[in-house]
C-alpha atoms as a PDB file:
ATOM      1  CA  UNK A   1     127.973 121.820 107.636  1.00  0.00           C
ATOM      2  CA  UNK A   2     130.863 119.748 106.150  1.00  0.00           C
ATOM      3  CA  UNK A   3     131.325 119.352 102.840  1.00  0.00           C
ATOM      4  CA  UNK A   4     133.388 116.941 100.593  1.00  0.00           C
ATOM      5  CA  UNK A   5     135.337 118.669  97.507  1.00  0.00           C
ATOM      6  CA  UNK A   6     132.881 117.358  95.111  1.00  0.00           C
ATOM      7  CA  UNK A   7     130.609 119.525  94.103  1.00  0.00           C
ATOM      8  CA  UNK A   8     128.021 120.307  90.990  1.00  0.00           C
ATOM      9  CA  UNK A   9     129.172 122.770  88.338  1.00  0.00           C
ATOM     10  CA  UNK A  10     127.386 126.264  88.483  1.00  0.00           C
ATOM     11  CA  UNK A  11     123.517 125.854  86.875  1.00  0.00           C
ATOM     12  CA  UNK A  12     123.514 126.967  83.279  1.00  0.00           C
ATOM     13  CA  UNK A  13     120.281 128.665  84.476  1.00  0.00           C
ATOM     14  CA  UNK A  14     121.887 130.993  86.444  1.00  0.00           C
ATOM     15  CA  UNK A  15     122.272 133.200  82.930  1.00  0.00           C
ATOM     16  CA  UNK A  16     117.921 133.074  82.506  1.00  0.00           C
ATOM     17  CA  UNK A  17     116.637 136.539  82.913  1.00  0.00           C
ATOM     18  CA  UNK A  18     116.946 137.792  86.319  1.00  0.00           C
ATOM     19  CA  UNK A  19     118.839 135.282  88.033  1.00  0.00           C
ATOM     20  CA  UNK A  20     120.414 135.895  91.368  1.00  0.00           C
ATOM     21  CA  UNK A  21     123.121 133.465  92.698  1.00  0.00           C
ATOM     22  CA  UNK A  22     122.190 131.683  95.873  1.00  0.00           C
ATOM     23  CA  UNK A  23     124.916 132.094  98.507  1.00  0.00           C
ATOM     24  CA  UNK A  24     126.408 129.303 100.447  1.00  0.00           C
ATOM     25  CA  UNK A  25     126.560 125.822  99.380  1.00  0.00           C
ATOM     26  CA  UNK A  26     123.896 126.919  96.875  1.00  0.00           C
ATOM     27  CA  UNK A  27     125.887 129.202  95.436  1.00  0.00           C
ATOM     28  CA  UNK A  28     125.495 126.843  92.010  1.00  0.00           C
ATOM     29  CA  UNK A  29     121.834 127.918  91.605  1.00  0.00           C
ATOM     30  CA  UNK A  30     119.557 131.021  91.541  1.00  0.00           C
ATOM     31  CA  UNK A  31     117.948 132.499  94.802  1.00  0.00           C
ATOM     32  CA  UNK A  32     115.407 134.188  93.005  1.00  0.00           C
ATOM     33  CA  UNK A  33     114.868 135.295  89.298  1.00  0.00           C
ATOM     34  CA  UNK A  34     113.804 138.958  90.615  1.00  0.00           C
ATOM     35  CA  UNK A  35     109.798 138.279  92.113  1.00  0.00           C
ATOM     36  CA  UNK A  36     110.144 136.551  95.430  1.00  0.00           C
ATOM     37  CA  UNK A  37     106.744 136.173  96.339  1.00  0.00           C
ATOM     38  CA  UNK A  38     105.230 135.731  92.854  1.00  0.00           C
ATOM     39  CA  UNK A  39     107.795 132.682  91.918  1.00  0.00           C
ATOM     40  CA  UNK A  40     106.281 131.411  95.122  1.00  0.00           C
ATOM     41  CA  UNK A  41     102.739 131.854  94.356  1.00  0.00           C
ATOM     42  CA  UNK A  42     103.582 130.042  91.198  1.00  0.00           C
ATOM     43  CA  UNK A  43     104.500 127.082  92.773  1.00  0.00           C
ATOM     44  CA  UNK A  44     101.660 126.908  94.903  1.00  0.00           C
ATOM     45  CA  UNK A  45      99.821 126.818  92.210  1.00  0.00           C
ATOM     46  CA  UNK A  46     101.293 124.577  90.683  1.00  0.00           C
ATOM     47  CA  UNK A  47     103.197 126.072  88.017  1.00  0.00           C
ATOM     48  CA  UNK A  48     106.870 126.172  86.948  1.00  0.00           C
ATOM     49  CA  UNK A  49     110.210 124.477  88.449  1.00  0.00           C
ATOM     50  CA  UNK A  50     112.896 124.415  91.221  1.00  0.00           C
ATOM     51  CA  UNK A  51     116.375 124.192  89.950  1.00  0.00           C
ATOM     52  CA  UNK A  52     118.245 121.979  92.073  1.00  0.00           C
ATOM     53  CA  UNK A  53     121.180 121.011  90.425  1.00  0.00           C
ATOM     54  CA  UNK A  54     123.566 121.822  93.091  1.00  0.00           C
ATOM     55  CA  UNK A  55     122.459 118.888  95.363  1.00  0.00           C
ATOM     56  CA  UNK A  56     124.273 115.439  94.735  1.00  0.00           C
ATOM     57  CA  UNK A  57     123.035 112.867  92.893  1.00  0.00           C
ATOM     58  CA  UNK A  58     124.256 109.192  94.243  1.00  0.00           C
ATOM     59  CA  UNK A  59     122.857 105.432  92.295  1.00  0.00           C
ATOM     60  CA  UNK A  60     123.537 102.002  93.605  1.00  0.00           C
ATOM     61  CA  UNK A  61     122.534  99.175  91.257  1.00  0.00           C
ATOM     62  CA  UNK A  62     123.125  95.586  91.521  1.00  0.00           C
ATOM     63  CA  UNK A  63     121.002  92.653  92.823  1.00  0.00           C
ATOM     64  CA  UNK A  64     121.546  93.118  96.396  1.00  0.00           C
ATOM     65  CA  UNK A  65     121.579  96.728  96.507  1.00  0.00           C
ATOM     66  CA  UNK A  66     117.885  97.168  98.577  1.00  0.00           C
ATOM     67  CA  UNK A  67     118.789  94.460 100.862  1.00  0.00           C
ATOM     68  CA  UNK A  68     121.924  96.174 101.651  1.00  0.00           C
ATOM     69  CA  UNK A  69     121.137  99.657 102.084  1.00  0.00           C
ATOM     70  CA  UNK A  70     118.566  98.592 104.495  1.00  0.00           C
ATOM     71  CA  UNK A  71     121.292  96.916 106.674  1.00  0.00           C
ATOM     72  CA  UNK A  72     122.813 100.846 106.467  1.00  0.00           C
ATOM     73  CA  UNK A  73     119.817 103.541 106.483  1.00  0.00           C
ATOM     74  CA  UNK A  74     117.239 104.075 109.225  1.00  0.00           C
ATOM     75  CA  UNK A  75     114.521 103.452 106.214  1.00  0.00           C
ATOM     76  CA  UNK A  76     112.843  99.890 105.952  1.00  0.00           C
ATOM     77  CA  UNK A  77     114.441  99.318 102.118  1.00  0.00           C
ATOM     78  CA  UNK A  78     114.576  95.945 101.440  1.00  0.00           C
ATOM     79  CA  UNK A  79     111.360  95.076  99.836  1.00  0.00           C
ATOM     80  CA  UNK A  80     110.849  99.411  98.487  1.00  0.00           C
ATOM     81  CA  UNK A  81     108.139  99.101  95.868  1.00  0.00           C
ATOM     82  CA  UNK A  82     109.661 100.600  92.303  1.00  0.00           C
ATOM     83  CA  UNK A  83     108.835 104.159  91.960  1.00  0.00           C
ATOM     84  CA  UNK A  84     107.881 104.568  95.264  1.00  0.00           C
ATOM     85  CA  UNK A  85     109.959 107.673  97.429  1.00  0.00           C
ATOM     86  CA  UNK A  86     110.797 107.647 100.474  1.00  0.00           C
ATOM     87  CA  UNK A  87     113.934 109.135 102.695  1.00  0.00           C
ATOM     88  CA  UNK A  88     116.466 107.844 105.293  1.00  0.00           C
ATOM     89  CA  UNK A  89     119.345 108.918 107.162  1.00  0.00           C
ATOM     90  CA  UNK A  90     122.697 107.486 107.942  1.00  0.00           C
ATOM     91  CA  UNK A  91     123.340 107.601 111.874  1.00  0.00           C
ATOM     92  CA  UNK A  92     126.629 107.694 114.037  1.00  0.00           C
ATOM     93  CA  UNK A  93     127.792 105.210 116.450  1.00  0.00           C
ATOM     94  CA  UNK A  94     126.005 107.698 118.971  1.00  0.00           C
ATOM     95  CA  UNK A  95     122.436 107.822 116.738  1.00  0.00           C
ATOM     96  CA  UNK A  96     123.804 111.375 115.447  1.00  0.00           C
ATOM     97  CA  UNK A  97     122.843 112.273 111.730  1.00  0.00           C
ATOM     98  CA  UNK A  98     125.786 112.318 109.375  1.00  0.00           C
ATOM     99  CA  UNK A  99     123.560 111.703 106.112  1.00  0.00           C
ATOM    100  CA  UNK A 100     119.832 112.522 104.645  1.00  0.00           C
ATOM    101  CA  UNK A 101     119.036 110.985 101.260  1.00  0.00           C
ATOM    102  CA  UNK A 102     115.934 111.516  99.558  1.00  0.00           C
ATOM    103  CA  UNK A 103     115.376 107.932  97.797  1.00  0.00           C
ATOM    104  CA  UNK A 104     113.340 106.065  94.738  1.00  0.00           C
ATOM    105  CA  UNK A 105     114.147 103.063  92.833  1.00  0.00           C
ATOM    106  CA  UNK A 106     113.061 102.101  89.226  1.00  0.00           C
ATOM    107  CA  UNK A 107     113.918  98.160  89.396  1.00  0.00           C
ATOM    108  CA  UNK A 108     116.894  97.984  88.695  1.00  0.00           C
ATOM    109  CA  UNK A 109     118.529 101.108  90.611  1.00  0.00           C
ATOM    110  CA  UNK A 110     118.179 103.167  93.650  1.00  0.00           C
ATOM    111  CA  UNK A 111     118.843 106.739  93.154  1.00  0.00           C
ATOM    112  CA  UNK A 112     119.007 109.323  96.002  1.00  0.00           C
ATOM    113  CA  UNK A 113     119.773 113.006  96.056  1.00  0.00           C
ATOM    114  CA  UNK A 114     121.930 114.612  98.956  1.00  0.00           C
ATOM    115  CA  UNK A 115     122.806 117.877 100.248  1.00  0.00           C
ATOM    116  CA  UNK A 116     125.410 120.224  97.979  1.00  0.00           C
ATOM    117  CA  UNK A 117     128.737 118.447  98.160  1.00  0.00           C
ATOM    118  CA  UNK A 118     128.103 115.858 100.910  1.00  0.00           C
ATOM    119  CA  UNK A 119     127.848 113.158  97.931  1.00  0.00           C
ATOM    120  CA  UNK A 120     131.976 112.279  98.468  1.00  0.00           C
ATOM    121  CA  UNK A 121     131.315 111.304 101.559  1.00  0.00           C
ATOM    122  CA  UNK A 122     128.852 109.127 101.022  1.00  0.00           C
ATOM    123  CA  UNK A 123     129.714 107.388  98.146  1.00  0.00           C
ATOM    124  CA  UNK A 124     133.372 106.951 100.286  1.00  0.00           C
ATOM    125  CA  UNK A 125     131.400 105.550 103.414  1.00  0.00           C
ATOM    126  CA  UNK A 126     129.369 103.276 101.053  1.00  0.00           C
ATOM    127  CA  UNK A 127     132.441 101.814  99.422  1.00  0.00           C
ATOM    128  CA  UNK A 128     133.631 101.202 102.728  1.00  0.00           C
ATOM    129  CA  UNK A 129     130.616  99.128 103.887  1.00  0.00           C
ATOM    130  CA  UNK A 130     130.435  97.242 100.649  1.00  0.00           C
ATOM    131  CA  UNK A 131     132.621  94.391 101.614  1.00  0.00           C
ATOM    132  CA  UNK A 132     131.674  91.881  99.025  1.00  0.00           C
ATOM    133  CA  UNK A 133     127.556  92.804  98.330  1.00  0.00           C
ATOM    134  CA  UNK A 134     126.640  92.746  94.853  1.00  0.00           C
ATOM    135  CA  UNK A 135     126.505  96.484  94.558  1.00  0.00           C
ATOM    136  CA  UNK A 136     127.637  99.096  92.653  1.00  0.00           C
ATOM    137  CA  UNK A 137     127.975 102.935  93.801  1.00  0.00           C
ATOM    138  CA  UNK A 138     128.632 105.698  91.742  1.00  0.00           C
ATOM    139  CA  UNK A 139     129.046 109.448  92.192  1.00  0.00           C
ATOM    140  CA  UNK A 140     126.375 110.374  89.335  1.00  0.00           C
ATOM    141  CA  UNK A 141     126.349 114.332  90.380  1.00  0.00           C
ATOM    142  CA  UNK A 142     128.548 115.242  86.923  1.00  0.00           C
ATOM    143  CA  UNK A 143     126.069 113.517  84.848  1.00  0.00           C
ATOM    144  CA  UNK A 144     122.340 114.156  86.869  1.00  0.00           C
ATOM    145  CA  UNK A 145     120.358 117.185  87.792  1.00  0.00           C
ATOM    146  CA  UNK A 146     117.527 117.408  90.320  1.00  0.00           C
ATOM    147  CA  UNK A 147     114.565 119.474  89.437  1.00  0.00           C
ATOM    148  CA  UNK A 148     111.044 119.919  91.048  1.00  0.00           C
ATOM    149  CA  UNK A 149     107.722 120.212  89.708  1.00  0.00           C
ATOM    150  CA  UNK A 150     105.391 121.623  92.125  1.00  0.00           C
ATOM    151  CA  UNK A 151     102.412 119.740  93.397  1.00  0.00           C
ATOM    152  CA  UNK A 152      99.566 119.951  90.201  1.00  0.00           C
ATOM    153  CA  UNK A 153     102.064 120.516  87.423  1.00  0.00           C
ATOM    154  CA  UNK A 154     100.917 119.296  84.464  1.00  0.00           C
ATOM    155  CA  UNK A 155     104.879 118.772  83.316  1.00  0.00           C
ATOM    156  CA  UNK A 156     105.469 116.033  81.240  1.00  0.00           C
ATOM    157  CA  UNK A 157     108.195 113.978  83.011  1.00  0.00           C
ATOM    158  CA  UNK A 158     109.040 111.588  80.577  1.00  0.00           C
ATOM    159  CA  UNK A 159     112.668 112.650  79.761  1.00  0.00           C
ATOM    160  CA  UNK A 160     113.103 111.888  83.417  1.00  0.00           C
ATOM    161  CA  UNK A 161     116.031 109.006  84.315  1.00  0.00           C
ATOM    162  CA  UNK A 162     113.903 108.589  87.332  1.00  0.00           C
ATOM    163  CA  UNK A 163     110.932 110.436  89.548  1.00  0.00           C
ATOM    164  CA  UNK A 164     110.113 110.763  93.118  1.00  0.00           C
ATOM    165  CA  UNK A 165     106.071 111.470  93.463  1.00  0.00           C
ATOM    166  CA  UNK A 166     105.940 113.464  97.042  1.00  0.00           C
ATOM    167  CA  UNK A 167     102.924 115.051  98.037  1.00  0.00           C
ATOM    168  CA  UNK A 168     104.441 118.700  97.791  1.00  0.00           C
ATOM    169  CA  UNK A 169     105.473 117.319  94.101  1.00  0.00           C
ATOM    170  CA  UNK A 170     108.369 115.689  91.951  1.00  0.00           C
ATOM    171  CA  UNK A 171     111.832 115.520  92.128  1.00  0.00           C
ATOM    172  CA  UNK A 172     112.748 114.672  88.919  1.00  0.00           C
ATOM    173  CA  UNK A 173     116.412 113.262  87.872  1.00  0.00           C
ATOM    174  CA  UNK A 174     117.103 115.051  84.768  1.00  0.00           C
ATOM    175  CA  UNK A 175     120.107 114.425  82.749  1.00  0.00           C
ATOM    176  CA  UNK A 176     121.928 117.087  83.285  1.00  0.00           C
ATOM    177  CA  UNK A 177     122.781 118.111  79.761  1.00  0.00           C
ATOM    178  CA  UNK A 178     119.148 118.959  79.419  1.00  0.00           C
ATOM    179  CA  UNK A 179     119.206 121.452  82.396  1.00  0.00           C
ATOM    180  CA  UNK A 180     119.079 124.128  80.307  1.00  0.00           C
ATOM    181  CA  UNK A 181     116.101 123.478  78.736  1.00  0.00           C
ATOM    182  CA  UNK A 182     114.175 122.624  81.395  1.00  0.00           C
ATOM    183  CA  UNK A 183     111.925 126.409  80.874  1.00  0.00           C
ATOM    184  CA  UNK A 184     110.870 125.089  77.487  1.00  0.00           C
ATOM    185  CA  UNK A 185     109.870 122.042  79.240  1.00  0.00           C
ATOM    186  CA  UNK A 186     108.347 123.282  82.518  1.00  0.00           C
ATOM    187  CA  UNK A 187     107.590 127.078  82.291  1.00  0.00           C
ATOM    188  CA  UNK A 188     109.533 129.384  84.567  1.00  0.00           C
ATOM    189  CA  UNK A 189     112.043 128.819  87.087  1.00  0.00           C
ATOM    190  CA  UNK A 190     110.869 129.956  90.715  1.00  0.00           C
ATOM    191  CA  UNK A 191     114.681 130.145  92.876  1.00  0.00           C
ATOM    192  CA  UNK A 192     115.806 128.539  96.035  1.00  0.00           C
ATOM    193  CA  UNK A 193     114.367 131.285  98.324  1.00  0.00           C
ATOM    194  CA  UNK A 194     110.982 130.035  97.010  1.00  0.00           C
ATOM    195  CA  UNK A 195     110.848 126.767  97.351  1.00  0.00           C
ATOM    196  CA  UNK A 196     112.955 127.251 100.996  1.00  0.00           C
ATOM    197  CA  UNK A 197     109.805 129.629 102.040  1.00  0.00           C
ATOM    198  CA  UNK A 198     107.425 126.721 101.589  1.00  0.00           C
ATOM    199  CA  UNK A 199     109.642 124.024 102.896  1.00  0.00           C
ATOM    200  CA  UNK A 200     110.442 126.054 106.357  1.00  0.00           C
ATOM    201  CA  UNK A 201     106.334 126.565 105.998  1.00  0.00           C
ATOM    202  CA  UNK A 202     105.973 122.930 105.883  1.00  0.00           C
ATOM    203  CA  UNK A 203     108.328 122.496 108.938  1.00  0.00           C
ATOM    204  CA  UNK A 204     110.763 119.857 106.537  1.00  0.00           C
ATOM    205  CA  UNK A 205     113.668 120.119 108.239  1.00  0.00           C
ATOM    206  CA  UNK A 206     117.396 120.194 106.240  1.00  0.00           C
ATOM    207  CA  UNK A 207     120.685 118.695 106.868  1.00  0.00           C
ATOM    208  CA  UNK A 208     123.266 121.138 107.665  1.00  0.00           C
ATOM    209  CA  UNK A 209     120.438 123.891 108.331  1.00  0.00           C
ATOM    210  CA  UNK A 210     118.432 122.231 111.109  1.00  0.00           C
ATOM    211  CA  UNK A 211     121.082 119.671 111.831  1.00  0.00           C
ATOM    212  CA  UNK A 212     124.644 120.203 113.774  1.00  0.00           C
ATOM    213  CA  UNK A 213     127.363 117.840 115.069  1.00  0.00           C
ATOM    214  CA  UNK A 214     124.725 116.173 117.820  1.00  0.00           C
ATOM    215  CA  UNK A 215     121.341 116.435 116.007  1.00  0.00           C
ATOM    216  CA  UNK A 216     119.456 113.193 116.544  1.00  0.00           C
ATOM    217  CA  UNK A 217     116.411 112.022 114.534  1.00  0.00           C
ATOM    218  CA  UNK A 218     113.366 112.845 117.085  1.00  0.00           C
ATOM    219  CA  UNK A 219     114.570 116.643 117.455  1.00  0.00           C
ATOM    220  CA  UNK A 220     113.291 117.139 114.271  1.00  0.00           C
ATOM    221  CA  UNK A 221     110.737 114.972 113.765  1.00  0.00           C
ATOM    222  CA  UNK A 222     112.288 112.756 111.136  1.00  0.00           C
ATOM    223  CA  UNK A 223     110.994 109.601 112.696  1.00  0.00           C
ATOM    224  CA  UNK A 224     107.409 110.049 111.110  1.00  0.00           C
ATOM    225  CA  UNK A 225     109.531 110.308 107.561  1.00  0.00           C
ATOM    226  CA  UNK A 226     112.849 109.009 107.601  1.00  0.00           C
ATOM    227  CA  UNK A 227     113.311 106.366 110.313  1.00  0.00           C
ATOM    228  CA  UNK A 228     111.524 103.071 110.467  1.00  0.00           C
ATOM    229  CA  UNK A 229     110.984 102.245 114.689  1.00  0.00           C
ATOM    230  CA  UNK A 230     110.498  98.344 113.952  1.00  0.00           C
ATOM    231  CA  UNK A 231     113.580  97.688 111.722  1.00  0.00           C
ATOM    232  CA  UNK A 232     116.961  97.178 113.572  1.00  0.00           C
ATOM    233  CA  UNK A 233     120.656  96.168 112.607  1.00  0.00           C
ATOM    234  CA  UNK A 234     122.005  99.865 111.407  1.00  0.00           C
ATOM    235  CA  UNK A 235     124.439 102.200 112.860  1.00  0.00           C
ATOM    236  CA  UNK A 236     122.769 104.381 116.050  1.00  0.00           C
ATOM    237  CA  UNK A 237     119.806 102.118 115.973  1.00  0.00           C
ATOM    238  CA  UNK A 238     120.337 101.738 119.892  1.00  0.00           C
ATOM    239  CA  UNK A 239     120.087 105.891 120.454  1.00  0.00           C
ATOM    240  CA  UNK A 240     116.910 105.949 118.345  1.00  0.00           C
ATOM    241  CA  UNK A 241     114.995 102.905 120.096  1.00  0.00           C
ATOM    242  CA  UNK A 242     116.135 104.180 123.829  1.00  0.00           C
ATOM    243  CA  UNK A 243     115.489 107.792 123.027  1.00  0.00           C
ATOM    244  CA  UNK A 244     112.033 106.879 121.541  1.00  0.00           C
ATOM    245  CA  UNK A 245     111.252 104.774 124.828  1.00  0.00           C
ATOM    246  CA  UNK A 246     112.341 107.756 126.959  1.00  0.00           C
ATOM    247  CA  UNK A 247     110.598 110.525 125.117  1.00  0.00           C
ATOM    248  CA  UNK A 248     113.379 113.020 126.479  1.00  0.00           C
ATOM    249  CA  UNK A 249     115.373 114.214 123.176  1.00  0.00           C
ATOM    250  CA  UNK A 250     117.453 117.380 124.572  1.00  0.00           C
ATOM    251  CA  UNK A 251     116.127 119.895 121.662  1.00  0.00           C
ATOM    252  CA  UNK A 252     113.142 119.890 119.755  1.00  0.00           C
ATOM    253  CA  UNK A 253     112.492 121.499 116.573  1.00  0.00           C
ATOM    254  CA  UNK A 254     109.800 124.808 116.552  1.00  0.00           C
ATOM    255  CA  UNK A 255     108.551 127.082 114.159  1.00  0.00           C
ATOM    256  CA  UNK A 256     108.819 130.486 114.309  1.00  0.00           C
ATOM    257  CA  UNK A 257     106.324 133.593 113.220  1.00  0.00           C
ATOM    258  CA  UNK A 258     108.978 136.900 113.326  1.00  0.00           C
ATOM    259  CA  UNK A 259     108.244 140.497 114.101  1.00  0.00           C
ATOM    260  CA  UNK A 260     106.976 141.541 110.355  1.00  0.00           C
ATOM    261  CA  UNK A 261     108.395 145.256 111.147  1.00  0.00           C
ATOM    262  CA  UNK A 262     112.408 144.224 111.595  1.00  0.00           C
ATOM    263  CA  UNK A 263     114.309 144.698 108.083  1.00  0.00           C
ATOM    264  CA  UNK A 264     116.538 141.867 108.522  1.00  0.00           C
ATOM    265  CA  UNK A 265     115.984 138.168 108.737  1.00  0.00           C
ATOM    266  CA  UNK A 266     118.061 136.606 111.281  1.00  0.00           C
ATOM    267  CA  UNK A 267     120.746 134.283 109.574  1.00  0.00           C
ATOM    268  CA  UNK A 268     121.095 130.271 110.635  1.00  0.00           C
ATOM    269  CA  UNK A 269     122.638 129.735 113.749  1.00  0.00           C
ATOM    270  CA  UNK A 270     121.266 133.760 115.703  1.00  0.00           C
ATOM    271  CA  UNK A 271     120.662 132.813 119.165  1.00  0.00           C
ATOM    272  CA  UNK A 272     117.059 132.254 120.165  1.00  0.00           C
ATOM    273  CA  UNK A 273     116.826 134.019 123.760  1.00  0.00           C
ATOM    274  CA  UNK A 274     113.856 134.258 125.971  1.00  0.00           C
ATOM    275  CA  UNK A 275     111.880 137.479 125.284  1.00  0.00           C
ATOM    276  CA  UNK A 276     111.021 138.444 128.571  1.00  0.00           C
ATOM    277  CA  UNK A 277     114.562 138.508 130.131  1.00  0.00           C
ATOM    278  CA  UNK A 278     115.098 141.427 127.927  1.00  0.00           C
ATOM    279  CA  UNK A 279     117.711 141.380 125.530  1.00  0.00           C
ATOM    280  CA  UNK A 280     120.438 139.166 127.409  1.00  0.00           C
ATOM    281  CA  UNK A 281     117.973 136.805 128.737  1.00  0.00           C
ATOM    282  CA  UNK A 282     119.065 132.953 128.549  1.00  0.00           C
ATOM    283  CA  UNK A 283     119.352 131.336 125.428  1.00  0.00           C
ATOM    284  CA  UNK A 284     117.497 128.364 124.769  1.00  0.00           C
ATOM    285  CA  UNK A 285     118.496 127.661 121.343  1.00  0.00           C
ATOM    286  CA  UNK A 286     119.789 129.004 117.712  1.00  0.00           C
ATOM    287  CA  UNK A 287     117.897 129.473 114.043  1.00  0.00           C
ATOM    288  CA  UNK A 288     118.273 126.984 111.635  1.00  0.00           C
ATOM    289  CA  UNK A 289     116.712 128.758 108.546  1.00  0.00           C
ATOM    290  CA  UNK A 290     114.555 131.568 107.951  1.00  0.00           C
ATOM    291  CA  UNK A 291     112.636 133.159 104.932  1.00  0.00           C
ATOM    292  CA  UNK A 292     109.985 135.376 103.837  1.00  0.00           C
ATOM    293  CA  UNK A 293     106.444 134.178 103.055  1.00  0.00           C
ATOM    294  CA  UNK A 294     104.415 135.061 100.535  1.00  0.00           C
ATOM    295  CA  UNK A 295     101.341 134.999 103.336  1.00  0.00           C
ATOM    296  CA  UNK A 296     102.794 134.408 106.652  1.00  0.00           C
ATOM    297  CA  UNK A 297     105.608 136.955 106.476  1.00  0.00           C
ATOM    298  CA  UNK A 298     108.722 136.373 107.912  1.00  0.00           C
ATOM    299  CA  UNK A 299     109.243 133.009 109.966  1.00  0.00           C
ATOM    300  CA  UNK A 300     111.695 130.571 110.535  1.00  0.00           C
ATOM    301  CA  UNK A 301     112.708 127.127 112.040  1.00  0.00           C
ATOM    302  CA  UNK A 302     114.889 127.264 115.592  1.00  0.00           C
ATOM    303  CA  UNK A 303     116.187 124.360 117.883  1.00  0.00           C
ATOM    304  CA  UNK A 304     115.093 124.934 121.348  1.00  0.00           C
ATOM    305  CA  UNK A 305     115.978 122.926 124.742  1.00  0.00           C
ATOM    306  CA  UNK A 306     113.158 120.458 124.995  1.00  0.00           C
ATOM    307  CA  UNK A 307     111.944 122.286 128.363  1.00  0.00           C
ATOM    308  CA  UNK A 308     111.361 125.743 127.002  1.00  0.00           C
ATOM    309  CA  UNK A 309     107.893 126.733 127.558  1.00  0.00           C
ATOM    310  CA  UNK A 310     105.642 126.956 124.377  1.00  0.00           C
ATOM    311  CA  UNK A 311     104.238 129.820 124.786  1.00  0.00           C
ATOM    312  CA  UNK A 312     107.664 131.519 125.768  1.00  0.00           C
ATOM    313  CA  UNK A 313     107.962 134.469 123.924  1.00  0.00           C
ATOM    314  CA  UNK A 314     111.418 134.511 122.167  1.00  0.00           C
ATOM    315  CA  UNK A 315     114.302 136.530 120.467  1.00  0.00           C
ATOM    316  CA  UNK A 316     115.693 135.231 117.280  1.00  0.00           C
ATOM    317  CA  UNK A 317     118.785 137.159 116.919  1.00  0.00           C
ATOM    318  CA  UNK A 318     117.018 140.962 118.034  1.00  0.00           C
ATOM    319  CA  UNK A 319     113.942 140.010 116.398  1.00  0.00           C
ATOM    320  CA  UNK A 320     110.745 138.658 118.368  1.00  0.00           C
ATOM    321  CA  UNK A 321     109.024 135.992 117.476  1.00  0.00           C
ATOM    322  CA  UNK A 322     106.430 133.216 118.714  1.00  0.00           C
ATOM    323  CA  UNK A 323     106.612 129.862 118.395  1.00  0.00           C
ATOM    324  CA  UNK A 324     104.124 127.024 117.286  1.00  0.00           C
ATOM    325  CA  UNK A 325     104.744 123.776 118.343  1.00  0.00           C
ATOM    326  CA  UNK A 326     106.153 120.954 115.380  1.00  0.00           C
ATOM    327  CA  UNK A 327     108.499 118.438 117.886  1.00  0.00           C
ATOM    328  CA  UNK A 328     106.189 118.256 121.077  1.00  0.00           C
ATOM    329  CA  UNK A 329     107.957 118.671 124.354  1.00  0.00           C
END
């Protein structure tokens, strides 16, 4: 995935007791603070905290900054309720996804978080389309951190610059000088590989990790979340409504259950190859993320030519797997 040069400093959390630095561009958090499966147990039930301080945190204020943004995003913005989430995407000419921001506004400004060090670019495409709208962007990744509170944590998000209620939970943006005591404030820290087991559970797909230079929207199933079909007037607006009339995207998004008895998880991007053509057979696709499961074992997310049969038994990397459906063909 590209990245810009800005990117958040290194999580002062990555000293608590048993931390393990993430790799990648989430190197700046922990993967796991030693008990995979019981930090995500915890979360399920409710308990604890993701740190997510290594994702960038963007704000636009200013009078016209909802009626603007919705001239930009795929998301129907111009009269979003205060406190009320929501996501979008910012398309290509061609209807190709460039940008996924996760979204709330308080009154008076919008704030979104973004994937680790893709904020640059952003902000710097914003400024661009600015042209003389009553807006102002800013960069706020120094100064914010994003944390989550599971679904049914009682966590008191008061010292919260602003909150976006989701029905897995809250992303809360937390000043980031508090970061550090966000254990006294929220219990204890569950890592990345956690709360990436549940979302690859919940089929929520990631840009960067389920995207690539030519993803479009319906591959992934982003239109139910992120993309509003009756708004026009934004960039790649023409691939989404002709697409959507067609019902042909090339790829579609599946989920995959993996051989339990393989040691190795395959990494994002392993070829997914038809199963039954033995181990050269044709690919058909390529993993976008993978993870172990506290219940389900190992699984991951792949994108698969539209046509590939559902019940195709598969090989992700050299491991088998079956798929279940989440992007119908």
């Amino acid at each position: 995935m590209t990245t810009s040069a800005v990117i958040a400093p290194p999580s002062p959390l990555l000293s608590h007791p048993g931390a393990v630095a993430a790799d990648g561009v989430d190197s700046a958090v922990a993967a796991h603070y030693g008990e995979l499966f019981r930090e995500q147990r915890e979360l399920v039930a409710g308990r604890g905290f993701v740190d997510l301080s290594h994702r960038g945190v963007v704000t636009v204020s200013g009078p016209e900054r909802l009626s603007w943004l919705h001239l930009l995003l795929t998301q129907h913005v111009s009269a979003l309720p205060p406190q009320q989430a929501t996501e979008a995407l910012i398309l290509s000419p061609n209807g190709h996804i460039e940008h996924a921001l996760y979204l709330v506004d308080d009154g008076t400004t919008t704030w979104a978080h973004v994937e680790p060090g893709t904020q640059g670019a952003l902000v710097a495409y914003l400024e661009k389309m600015k042209f003389f709208s009553q807006v102002e962007i800013t960069d706020a990744t120094a100064d914010y951190a994003v944390v989550h509170l599971p679904a049914g944590s009682p966590a008191d998000a008061a010292g919260a610059a602003a909150v976006r209620e989701l029905p897995h939970g809250r992303d809360l943006f937390l000043p980031r000088a508090e970061l550090a005591a966000a254990p006294e404030a929220f219990g204890a820290p569950s890592g990345l590989w956690a709360y990436e087991a549940l979302r690859v559970e919940a089929h929520r797909p990631r840009l960067g990790f389920e995207t690539d230079h030519r993803t479009i929207p319906h591959e992934l199933g982003w239109l139910e979340s992120a993309v509003h079909l009756q708004k026009g007037c934004y960039r790649g607006q023409e691939t989404v409504a002709r697409v959507h009339n067609l019902g042909r995207p090339p790829r579609r998004l599946v989920f995959l259950h993996l051989d339990g008895s393989m040691e190795l998880l395959p990494g994002h991007g392993a070829e997914v190859r038809l199963a039954d053509a033995g181990p050269e057979g044709r690919p058909v696709g390529f993993v976008t993320s993978s993870a172990r499961h506290h219940e389900l074992g190992p699984v991951a997310l792949a994108l698969v030519k539209r046509n590939t049969a559902v019940d195709a038994p598969l090989l992700a990397g050299t491991v088998p797997a079956t798929q279940e459906v989440v992007v119908p063909q």
